[in-house]
C-alpha atoms as a PDB file:
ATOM      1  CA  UNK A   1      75.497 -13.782 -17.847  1.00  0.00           C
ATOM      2  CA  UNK A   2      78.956 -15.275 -17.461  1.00  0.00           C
ATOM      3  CA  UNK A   3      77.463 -19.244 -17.255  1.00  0.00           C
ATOM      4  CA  UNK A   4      77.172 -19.776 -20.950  1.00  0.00           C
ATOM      5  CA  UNK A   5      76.439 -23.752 -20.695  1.00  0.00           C
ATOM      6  CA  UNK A   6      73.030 -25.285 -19.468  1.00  0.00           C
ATOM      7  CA  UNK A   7      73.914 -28.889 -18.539  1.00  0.00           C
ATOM      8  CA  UNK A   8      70.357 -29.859 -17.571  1.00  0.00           C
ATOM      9  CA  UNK A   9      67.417 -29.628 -19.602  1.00  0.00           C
ATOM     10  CA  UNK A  10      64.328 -31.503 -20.849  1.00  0.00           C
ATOM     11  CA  UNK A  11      61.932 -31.111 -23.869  1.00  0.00           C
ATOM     12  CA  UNK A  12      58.748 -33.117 -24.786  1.00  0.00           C
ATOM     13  CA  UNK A  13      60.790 -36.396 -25.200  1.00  0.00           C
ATOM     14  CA  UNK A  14      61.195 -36.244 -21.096  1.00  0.00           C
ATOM     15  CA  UNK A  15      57.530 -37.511 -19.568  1.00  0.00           C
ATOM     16  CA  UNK A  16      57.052 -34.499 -17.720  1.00  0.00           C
ATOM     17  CA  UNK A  17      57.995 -32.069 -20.237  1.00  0.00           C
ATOM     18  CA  UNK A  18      55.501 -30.793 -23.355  1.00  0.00           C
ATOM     19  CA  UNK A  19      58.320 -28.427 -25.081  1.00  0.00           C
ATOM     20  CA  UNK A  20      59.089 -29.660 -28.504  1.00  0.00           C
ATOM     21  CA  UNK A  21      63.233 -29.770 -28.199  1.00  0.00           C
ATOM     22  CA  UNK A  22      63.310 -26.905 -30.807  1.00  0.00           C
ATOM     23  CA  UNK A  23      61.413 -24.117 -28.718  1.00  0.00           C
ATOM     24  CA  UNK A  24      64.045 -25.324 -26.232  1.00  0.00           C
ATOM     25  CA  UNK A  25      67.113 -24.635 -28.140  1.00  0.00           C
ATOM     26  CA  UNK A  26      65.592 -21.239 -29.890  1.00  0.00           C
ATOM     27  CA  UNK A  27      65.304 -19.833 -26.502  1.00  0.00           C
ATOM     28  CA  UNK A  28      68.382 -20.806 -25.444  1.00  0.00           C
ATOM     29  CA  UNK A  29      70.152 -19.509 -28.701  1.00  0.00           C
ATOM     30  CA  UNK A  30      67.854 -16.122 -27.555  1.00  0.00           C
ATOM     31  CA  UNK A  31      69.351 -16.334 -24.077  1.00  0.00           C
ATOM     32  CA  UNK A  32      73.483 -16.575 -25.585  1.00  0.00           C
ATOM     33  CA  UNK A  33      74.191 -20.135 -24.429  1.00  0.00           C
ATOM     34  CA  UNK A  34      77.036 -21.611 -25.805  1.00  0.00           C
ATOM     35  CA  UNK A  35      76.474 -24.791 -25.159  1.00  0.00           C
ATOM     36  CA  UNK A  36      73.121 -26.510 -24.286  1.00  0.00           C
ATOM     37  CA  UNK A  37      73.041 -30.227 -22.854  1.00  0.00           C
ATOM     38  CA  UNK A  38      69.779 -31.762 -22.840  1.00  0.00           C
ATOM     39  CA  UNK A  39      69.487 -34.997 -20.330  1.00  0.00           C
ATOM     40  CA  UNK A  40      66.191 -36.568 -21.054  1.00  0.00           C
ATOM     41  CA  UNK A  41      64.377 -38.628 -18.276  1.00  0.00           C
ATOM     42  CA  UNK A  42      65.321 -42.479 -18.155  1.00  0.00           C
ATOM     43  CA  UNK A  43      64.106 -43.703 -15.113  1.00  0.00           C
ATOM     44  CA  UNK A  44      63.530 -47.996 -15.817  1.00  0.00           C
ATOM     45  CA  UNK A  45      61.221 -49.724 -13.194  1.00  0.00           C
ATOM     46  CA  UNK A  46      59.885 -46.283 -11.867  1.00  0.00           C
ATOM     47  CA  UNK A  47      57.319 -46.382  -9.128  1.00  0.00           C
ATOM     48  CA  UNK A  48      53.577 -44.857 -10.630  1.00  0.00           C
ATOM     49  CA  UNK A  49      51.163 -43.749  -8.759  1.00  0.00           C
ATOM     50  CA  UNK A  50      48.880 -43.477 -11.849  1.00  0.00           C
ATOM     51  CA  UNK A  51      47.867 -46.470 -14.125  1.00  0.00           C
ATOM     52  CA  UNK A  52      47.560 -43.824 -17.062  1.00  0.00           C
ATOM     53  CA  UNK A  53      51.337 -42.487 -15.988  1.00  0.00           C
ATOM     54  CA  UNK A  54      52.529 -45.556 -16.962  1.00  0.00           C
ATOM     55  CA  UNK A  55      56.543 -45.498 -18.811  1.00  0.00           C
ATOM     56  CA  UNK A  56      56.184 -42.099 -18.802  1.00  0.00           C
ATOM     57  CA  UNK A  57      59.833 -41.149 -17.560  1.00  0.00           C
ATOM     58  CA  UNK A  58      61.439 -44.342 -20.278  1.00  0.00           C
ATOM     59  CA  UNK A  59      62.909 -42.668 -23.124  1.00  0.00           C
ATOM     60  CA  UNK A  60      62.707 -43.338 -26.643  1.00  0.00           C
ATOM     61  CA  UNK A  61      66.402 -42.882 -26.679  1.00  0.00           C
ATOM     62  CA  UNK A  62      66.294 -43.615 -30.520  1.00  0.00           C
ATOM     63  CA  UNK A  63      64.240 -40.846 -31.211  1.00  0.00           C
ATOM     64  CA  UNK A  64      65.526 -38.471 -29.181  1.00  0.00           C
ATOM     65  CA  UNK A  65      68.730 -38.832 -30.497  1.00  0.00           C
ATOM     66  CA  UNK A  66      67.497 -38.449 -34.037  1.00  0.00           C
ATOM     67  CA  UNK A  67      65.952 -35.160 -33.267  1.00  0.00           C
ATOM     68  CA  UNK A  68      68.740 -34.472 -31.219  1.00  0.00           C
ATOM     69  CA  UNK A  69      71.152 -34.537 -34.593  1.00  0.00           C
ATOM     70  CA  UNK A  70      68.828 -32.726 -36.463  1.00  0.00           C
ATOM     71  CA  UNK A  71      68.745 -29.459 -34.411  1.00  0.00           C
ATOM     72  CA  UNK A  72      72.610 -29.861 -33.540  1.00  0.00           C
ATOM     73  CA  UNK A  73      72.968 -29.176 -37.590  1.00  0.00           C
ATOM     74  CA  UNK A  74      70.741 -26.836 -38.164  1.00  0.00           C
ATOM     75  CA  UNK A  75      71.491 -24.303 -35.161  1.00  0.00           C
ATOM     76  CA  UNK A  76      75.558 -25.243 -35.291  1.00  0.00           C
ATOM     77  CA  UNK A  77      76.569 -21.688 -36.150  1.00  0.00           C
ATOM     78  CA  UNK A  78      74.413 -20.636 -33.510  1.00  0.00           C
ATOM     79  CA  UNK A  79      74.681 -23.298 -30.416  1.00  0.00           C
ATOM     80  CA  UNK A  80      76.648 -25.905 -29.686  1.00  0.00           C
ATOM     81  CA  UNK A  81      73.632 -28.723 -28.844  1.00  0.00           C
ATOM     82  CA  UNK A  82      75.178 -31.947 -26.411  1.00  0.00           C
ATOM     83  CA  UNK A  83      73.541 -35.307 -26.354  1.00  0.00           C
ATOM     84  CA  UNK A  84      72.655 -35.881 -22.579  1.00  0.00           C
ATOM     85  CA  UNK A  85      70.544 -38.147 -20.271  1.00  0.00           C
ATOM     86  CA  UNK A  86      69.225 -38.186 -16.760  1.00  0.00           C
ATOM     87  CA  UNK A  87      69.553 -41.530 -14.993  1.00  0.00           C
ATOM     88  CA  UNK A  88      67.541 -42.161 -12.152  1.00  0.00           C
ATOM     89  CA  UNK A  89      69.400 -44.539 -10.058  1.00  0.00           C
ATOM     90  CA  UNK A  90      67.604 -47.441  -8.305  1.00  0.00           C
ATOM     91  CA  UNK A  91      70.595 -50.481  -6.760  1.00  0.00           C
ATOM     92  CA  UNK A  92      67.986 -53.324  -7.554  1.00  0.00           C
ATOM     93  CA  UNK A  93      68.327 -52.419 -11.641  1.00  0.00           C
ATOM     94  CA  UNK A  94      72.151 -51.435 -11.629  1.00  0.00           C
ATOM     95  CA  UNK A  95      73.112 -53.827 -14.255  1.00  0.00           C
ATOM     96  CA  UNK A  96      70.410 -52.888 -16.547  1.00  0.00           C
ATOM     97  CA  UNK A  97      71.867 -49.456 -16.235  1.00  0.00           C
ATOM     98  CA  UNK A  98      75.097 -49.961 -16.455  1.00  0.00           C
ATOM     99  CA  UNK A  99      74.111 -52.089 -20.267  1.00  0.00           C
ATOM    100  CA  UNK A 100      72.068 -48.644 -21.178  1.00  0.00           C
ATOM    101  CA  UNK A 101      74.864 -46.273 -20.544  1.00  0.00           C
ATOM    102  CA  UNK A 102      77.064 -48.162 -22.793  1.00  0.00           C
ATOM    103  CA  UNK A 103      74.584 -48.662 -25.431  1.00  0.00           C
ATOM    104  CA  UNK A 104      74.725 -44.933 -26.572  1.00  0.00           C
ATOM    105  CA  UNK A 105      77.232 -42.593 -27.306  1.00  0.00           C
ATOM    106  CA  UNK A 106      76.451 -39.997 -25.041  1.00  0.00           C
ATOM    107  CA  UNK A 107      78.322 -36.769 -24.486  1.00  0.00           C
ATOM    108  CA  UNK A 108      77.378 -36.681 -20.895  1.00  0.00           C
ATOM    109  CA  UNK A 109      75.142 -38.303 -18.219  1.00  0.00           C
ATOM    110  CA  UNK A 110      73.502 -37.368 -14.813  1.00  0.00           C
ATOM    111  CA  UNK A 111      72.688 -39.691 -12.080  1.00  0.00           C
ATOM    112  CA  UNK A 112      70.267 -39.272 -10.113  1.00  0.00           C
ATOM    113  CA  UNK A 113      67.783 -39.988  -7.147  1.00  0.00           C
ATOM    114  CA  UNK A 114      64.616 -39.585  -8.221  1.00  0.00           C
ATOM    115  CA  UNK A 115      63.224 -42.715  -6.402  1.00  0.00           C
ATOM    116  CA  UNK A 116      64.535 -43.534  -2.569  1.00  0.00           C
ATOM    117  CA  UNK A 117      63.756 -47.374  -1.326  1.00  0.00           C
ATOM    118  CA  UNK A 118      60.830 -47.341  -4.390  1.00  0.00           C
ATOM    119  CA  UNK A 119      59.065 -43.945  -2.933  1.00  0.00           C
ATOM    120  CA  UNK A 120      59.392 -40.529  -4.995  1.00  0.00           C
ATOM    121  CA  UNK A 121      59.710 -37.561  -2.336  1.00  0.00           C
ATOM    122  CA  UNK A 122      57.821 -35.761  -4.816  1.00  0.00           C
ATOM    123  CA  UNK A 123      54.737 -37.147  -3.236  1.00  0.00           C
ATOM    124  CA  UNK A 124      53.418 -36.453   0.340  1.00  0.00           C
ATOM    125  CA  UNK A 125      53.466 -39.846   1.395  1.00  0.00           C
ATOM    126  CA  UNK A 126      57.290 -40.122   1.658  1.00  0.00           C
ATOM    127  CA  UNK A 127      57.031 -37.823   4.357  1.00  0.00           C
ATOM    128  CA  UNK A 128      54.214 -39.185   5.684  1.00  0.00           C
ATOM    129  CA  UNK A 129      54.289 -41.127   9.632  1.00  0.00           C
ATOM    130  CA  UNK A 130      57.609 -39.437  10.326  1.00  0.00           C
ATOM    131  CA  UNK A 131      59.435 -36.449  10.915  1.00  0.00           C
ATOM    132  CA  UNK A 132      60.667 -34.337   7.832  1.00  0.00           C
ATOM    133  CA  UNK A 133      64.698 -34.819   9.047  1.00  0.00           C
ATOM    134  CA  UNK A 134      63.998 -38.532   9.253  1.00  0.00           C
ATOM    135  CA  UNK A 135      62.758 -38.624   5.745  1.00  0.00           C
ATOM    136  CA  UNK A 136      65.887 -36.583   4.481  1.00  0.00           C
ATOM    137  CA  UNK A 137      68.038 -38.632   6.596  1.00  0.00           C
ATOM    138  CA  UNK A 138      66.736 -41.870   4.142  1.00  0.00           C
ATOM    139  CA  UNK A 139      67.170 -40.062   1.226  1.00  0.00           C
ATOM    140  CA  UNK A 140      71.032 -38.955   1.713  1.00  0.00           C
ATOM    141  CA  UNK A 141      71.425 -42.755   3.074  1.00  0.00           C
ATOM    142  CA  UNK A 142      69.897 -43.950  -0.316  1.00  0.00           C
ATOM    143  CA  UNK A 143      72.192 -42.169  -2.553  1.00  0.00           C
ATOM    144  CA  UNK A 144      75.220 -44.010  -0.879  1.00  0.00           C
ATOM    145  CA  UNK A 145      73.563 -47.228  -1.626  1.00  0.00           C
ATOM    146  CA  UNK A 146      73.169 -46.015  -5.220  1.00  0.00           C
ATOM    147  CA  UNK A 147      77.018 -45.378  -5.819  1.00  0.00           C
ATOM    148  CA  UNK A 148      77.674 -48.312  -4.570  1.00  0.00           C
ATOM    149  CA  UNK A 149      76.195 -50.040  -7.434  1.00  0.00           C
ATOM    150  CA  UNK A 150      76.379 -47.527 -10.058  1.00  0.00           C
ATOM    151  CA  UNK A 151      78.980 -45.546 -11.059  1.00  0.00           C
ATOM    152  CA  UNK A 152      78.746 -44.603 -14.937  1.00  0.00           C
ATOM    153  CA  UNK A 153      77.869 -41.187 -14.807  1.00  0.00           C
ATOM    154  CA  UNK A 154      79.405 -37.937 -14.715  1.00  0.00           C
ATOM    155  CA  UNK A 155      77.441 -35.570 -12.044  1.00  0.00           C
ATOM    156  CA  UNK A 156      75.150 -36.760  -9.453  1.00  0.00           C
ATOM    157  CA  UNK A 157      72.378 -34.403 -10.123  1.00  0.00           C
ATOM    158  CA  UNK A 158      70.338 -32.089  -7.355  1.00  0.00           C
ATOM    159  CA  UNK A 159      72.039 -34.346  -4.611  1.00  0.00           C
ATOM    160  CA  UNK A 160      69.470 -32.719  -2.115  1.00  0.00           C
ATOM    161  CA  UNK A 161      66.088 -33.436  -4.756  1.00  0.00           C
ATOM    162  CA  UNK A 162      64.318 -34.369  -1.250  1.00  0.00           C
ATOM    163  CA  UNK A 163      64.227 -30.648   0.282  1.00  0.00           C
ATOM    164  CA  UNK A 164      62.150 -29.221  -2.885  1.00  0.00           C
ATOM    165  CA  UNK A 165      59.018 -31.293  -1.379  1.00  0.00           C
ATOM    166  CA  UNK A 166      59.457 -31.319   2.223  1.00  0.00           C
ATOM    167  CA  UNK A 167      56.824 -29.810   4.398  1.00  0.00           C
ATOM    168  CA  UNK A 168      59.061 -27.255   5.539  1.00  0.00           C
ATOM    169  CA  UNK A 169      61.369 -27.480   2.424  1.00  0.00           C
ATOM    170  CA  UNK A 170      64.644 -25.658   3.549  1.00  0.00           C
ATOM    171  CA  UNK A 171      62.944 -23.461   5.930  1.00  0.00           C
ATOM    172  CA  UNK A 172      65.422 -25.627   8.420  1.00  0.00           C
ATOM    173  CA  UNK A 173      67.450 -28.165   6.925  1.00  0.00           C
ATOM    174  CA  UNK A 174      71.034 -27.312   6.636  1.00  0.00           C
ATOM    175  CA  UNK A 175      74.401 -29.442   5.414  1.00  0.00           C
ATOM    176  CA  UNK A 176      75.646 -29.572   9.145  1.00  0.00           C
ATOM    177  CA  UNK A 177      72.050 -31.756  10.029  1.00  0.00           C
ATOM    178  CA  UNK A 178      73.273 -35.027   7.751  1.00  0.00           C
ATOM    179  CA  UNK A 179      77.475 -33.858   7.440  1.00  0.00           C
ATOM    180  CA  UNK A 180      77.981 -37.527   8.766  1.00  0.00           C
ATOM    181  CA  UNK A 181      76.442 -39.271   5.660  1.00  0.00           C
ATOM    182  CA  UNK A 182      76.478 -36.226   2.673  1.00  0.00           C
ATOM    183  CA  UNK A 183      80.664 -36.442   3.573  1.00  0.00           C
ATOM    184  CA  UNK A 184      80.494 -39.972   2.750  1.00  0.00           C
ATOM    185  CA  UNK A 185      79.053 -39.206  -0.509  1.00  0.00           C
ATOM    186  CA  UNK A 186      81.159 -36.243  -1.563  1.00  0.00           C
ATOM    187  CA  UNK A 187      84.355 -37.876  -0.092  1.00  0.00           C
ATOM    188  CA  UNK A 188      82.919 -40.758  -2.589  1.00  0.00           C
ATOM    189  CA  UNK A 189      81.985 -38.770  -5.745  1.00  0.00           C
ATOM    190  CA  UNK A 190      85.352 -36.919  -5.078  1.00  0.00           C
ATOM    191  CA  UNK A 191      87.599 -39.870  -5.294  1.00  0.00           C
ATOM    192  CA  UNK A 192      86.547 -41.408  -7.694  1.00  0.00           C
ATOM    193  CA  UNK A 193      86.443 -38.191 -10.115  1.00  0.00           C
ATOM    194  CA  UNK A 194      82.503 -37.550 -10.552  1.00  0.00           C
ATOM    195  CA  UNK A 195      80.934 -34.226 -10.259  1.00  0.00           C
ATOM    196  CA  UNK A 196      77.958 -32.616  -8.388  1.00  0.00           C
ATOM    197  CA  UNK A 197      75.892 -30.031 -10.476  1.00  0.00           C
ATOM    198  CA  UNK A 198      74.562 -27.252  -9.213  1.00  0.00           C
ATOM    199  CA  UNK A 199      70.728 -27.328 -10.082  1.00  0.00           C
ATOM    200  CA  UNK A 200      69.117 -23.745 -10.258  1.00  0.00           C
ATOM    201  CA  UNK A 201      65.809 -25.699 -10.429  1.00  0.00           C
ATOM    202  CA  UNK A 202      65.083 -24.820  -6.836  1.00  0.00           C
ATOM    203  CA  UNK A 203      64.324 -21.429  -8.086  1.00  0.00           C
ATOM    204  CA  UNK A 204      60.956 -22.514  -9.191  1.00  0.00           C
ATOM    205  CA  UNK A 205      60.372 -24.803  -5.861  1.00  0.00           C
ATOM    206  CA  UNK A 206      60.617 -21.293  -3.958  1.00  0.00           C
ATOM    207  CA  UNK A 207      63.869 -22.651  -1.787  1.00  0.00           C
ATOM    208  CA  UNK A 208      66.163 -20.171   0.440  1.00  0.00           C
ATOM    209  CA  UNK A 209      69.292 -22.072  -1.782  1.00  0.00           C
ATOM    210  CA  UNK A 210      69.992 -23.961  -4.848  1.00  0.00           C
ATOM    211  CA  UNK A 211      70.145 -27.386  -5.120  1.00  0.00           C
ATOM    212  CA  UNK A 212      72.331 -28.743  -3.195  1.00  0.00           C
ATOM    213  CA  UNK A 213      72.816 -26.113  -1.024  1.00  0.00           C
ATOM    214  CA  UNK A 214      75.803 -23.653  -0.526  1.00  0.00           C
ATOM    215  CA  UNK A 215      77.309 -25.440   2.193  1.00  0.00           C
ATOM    216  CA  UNK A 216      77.306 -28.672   0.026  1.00  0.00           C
ATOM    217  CA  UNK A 217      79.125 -27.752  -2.621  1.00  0.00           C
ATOM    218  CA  UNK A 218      81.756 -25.741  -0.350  1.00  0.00           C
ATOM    219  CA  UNK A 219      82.232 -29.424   1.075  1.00  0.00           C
ATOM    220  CA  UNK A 220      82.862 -31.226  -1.904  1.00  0.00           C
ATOM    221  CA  UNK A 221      85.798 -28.899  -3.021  1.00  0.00           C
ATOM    222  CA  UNK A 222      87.329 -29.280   0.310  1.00  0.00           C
ATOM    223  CA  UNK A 223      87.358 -32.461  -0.296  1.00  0.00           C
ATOM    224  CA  UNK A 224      88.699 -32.512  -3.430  1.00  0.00           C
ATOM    225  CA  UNK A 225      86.020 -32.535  -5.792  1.00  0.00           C
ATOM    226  CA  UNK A 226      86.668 -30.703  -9.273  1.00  0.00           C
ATOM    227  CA  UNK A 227      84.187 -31.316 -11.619  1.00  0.00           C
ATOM    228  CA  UNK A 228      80.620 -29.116 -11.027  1.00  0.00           C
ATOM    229  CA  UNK A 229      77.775 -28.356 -14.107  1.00  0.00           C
ATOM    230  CA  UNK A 230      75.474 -26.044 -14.040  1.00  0.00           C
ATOM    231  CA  UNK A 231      71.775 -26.659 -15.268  1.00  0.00           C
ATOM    232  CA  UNK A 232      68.356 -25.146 -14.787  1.00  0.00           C
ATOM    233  CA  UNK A 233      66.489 -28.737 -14.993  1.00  0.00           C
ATOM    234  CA  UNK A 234      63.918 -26.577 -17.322  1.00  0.00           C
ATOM    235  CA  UNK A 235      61.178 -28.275 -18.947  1.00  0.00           C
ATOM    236  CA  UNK A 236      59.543 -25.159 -20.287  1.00  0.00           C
ATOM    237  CA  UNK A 237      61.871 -22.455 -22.505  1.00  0.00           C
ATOM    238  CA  UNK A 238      61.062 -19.525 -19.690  1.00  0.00           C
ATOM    239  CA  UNK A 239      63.030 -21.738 -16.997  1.00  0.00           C
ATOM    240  CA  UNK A 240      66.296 -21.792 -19.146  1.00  0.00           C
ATOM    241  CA  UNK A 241      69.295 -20.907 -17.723  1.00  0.00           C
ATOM    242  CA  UNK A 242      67.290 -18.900 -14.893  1.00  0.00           C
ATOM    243  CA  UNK A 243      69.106 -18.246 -11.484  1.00  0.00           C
ATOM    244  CA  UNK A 244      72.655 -18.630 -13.330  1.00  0.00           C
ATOM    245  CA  UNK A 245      74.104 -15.778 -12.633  1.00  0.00           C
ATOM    246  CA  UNK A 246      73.469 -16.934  -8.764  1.00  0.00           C
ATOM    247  CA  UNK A 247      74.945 -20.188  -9.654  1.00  0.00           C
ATOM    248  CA  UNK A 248      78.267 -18.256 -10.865  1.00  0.00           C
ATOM    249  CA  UNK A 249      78.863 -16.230  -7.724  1.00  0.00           C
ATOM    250  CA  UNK A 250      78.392 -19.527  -5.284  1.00  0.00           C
ATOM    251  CA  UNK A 251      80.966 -21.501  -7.535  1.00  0.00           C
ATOM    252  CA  UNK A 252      83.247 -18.237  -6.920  1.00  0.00           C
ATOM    253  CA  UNK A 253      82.798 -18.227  -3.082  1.00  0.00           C
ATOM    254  CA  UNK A 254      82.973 -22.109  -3.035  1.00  0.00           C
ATOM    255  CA  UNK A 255      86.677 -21.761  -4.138  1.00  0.00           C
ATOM    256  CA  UNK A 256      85.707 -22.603  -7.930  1.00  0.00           C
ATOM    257  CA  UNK A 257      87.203 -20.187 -10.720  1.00  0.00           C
ATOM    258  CA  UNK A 258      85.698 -22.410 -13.532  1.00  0.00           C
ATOM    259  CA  UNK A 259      82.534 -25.045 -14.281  1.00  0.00           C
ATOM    260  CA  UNK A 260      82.234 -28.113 -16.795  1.00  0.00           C
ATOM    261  CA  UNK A 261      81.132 -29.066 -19.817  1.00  0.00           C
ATOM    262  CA  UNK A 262      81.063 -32.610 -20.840  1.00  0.00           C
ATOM    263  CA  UNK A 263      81.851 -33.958 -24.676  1.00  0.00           C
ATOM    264  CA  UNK A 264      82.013 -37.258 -25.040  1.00  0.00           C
ATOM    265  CA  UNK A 265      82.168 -38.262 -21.640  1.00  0.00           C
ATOM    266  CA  UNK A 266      85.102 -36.119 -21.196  1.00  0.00           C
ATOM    267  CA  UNK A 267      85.408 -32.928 -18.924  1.00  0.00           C
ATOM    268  CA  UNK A 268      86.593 -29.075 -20.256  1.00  0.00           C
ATOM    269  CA  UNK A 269      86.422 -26.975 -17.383  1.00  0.00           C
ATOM    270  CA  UNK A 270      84.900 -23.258 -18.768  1.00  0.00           C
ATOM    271  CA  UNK A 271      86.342 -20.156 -16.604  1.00  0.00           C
ATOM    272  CA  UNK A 272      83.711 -18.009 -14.585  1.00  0.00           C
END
């Protein structure tokens, strides 16, 4: 495996995750990661469908952390352990945001869209009264909206979420369907020197590409962009790293030679 860094991950502290952190970072020590980033869920004023789902995805930062620090000592010979968290993005709570990113000293930070105009496309209903390119078509739209009030993060995460739950997932949605707005967005995230990951998540949502797709990421180094993680958005050990040796040979015929790792905020680009 030449992708030695998983830049996405969740363990029990993330709402939809039961893995205590250190079956997490034992499996990844199994697998020969170098480097293992966890980014636990923090999505304020999420929209539940449950009563008994209720804060679910806010984290206990606190005591994440503190376990965090704990395994990063005891495996240090063994891993190198990154404190991480997954933002989902919502323009209505920006500032609140913006006052939790800075509160913590984190090494690195995904944004993402988890939530489009207060509806998760995880559930049927998003899709629901329309046709599946008009839903996507909201959901690109949305994340322009997001960077428009947010901006302190490092990688905007799975920038195509919405396909892994469409009726039709990718079956027919392509790049060249929504180029008008997604260019807007990557000319954006280029600029102003943020990242895109590549999510090998979609593995498990039985997708035709990763997350974003192939053509996506192509895109965003044409138009300049530099900075691209890799991360299997696990929440069980068995998902870990999976599909990365995939990930590595897109980068290559995207035009990358290398992918990040974040410390401290700061970028180190890793050759492939």
């Amino acid at each position: 495996m030449a992708v030695l860094a998983d830049y996405h991950l969740h363990s029990s502290y993330s709402g939809d995750s039961r893995t205590p952190m250190e079956e997490m970072v034992k499996k990844g020590i199994e697998l020969g990661l170098k480097y293992m980033c966890f980014t636990e869920h923090m999505d304020m004023d999420y929209v539940y469908i449950k009563s008994e789902e209720e804060g679910m995805f806010e984290l206990n930062t606190d005591s994440y952390l503190f376990d965090l620090i704990k395994y990063k000592e005891k495996y240090a010979d063994r891993t190198d352990l990154r404190f991480g968290v997954e933002i989902g993005v919502q323009p209505h709570i920006s500032k609140e945001l913006a006052k939790y990113a800075k509160e913590y000293e984190f090494d690195f930070i995904i944004a993402s869209s988890h939530l489009c105009n207060r509806k998760d496309p995880y559930y049927p209903y998003f899709f629901e009264g329309r046709s599946e390119e008009e839903a996507y078509g909201e959901y690109f739209a949305s994340i322009m909206d997001n960077l428009r009030k947010f901006s302190n993060f490092d990688v905007y995460g799975h920038l195509d979420y919405v396909v892994r739950y469409g009726p039709r997932k990718d079956e027919v949605y392509s790049y060249g369907k929504y180029k008008e707005i997604l260019d807007e967005v990557l000319g954006w995230l280029a600029e102003h020197g943020k990242g895109i990951e590549i999510n090998t998540g979609a593995v498990g949502y039985g997708l035709k590409e990763l997350n974003p797709c192939t053509d996506i990421i192509r895109r965003y180094r044409e138009l300049g962009g530099e900075i691209i993680t890799i991360g299997s958005d696990a929440h069980t050990p068995d998902r870990i790293a999976e599909g990365f040796d995939r990930a590595g040979e897109i980068l290559k015929s995207c035009g990358f030679r290398y992918y990040t790792v974040f410390s401290r905020r700061t970028p180190e680009y890793i050759r492939l």
